[in-house]
PDB file of N, CA and C in Angstrom:
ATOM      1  N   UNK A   1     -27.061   4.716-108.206  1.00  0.00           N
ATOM      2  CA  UNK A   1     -27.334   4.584-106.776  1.00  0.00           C
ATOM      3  C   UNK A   1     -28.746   4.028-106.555  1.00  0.00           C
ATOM      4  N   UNK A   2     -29.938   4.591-107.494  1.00  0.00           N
ATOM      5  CA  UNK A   2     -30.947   4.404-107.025  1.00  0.00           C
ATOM      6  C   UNK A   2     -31.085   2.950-107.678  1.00  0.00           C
ATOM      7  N   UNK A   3     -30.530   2.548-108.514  1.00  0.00           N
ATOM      8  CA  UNK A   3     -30.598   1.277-109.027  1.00  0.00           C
ATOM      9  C   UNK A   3     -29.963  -0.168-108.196  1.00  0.00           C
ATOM     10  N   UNK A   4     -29.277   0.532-107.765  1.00  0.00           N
ATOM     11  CA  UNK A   4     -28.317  -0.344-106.814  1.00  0.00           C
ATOM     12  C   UNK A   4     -29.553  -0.657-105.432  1.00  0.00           C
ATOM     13  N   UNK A   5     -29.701   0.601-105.223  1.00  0.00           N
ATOM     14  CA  UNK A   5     -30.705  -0.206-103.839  1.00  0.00           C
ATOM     15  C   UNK A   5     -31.902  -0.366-104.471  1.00  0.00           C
ATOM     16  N   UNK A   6     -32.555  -0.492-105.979  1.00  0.00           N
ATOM     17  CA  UNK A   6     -33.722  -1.359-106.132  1.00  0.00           C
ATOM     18  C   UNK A   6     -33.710  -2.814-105.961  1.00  0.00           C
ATOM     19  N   UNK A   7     -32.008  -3.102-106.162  1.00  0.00           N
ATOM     20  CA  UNK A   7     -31.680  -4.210-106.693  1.00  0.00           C
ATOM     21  C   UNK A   7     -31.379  -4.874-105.034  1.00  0.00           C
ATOM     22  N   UNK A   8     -30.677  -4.009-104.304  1.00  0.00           N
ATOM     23  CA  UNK A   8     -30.406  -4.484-103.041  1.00  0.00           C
ATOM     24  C   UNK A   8     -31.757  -5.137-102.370  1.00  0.00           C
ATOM     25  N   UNK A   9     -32.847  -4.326-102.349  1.00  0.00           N
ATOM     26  CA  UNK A   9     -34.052  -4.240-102.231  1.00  0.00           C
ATOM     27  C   UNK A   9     -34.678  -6.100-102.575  1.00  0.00           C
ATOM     28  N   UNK A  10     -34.634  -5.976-104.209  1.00  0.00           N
ATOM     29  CA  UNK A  10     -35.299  -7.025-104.776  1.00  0.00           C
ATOM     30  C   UNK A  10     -34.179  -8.473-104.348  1.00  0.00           C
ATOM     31  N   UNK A  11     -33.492  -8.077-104.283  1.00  0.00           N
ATOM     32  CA  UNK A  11     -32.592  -9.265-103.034  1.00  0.00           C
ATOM     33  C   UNK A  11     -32.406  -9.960-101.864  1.00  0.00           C
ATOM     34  N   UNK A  12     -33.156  -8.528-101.534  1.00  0.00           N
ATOM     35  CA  UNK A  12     -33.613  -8.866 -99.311  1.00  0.00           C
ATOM     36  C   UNK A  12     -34.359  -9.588 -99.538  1.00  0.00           C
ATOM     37  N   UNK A  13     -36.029  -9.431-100.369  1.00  0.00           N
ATOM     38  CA  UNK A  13     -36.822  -9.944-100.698  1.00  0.00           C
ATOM     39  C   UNK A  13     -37.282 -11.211-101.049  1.00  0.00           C
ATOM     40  N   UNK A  14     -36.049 -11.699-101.713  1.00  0.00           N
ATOM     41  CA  UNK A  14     -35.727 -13.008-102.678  1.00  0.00           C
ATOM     42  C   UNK A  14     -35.293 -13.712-101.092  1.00  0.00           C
ATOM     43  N   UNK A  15     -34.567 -13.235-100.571  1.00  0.00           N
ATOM     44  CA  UNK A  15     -33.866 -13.893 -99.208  1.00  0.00           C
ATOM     45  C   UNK A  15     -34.885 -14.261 -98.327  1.00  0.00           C
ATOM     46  N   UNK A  16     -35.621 -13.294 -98.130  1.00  0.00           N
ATOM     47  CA  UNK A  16     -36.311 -13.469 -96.875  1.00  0.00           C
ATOM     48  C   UNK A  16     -37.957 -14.038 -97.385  1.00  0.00           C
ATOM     49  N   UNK A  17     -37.910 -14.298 -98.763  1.00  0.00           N
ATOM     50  CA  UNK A  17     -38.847 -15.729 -99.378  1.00  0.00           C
ATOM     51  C   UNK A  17     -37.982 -16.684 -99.504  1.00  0.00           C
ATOM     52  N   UNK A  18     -37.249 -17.008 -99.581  1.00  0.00           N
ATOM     53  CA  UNK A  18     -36.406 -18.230 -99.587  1.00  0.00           C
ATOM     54  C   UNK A  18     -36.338 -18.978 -98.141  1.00  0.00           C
ATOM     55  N   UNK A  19     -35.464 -18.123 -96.971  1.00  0.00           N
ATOM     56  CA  UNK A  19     -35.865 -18.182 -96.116  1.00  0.00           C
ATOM     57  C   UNK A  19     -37.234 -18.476 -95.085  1.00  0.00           C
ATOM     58  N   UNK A  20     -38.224 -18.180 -95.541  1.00  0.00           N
ATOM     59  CA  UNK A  20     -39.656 -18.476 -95.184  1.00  0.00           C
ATOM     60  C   UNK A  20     -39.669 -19.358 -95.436  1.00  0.00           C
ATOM     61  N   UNK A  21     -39.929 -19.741 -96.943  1.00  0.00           N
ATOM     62  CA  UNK A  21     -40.330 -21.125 -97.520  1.00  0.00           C
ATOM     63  C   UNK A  21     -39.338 -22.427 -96.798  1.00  0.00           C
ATOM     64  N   UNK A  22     -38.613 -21.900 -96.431  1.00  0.00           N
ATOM     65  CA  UNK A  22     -37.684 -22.946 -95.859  1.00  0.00           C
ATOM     66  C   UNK A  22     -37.958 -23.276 -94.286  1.00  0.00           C
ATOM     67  N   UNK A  23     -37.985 -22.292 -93.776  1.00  0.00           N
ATOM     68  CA  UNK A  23     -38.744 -22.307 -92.382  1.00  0.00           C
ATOM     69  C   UNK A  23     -40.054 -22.962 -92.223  1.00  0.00           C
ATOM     70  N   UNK A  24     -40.835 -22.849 -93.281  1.00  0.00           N
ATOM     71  CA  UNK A  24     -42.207 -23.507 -93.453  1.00  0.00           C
ATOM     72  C   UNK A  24     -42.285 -24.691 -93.615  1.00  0.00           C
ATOM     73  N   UNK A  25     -41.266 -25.197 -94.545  1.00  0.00           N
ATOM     74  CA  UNK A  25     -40.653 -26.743 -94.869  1.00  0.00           C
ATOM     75  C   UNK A  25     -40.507 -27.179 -94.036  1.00  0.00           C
ATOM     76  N   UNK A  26     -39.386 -26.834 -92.925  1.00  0.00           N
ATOM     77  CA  UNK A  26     -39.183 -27.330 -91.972  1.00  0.00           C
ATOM     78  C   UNK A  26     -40.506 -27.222 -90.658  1.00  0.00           C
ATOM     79  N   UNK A  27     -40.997 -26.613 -90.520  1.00  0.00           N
ATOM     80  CA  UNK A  27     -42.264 -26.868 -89.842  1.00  0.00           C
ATOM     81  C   UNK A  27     -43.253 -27.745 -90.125  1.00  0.00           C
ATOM     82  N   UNK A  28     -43.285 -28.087 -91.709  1.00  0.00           N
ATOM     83  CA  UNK A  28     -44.013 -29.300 -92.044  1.00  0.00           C
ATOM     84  C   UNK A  28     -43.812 -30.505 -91.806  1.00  0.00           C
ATOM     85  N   UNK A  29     -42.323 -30.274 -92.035  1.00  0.00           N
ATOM     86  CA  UNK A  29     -41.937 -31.809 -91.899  1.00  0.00           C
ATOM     87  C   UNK A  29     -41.792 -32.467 -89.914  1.00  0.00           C
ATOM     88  N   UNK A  30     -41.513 -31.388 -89.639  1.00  0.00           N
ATOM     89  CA  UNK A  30     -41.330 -31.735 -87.891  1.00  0.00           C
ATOM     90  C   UNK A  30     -43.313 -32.218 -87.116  1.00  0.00           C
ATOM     91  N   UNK A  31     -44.191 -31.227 -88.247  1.00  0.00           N
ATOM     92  CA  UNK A  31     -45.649 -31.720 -88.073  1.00  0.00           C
ATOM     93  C   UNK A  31     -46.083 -33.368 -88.295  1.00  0.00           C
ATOM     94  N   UNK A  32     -45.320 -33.418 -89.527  1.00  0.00           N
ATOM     95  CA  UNK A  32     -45.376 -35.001 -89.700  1.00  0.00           C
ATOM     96  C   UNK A  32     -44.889 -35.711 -89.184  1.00  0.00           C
ATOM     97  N   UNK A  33     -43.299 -35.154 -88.716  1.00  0.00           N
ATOM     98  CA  UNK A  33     -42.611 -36.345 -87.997  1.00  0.00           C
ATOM     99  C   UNK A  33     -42.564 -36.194 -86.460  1.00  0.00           C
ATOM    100  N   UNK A  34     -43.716 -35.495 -86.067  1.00  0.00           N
ATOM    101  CA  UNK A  34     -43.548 -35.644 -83.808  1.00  0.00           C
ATOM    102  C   UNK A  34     -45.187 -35.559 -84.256  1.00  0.00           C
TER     103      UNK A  34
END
């Protein structure tokens, strides 16, 4: 159990850096292009 939500855990994590970095991307590129 407790392994399961370390792992759930280290997953949100992975998501919601993936997510960022992608959001950020896209803010860069809309800086350059308007």
């Amino acid at each position: 159990m407790k392994h399961i939500g370390l792992q759930s855990l280290i997953i949100d994590c992975y998501v919601k850096r993936v997510y960022y970095n992608k959001y950020f991307f896209i803010r860069l590129v809309a800086k350059l292009a308007f």
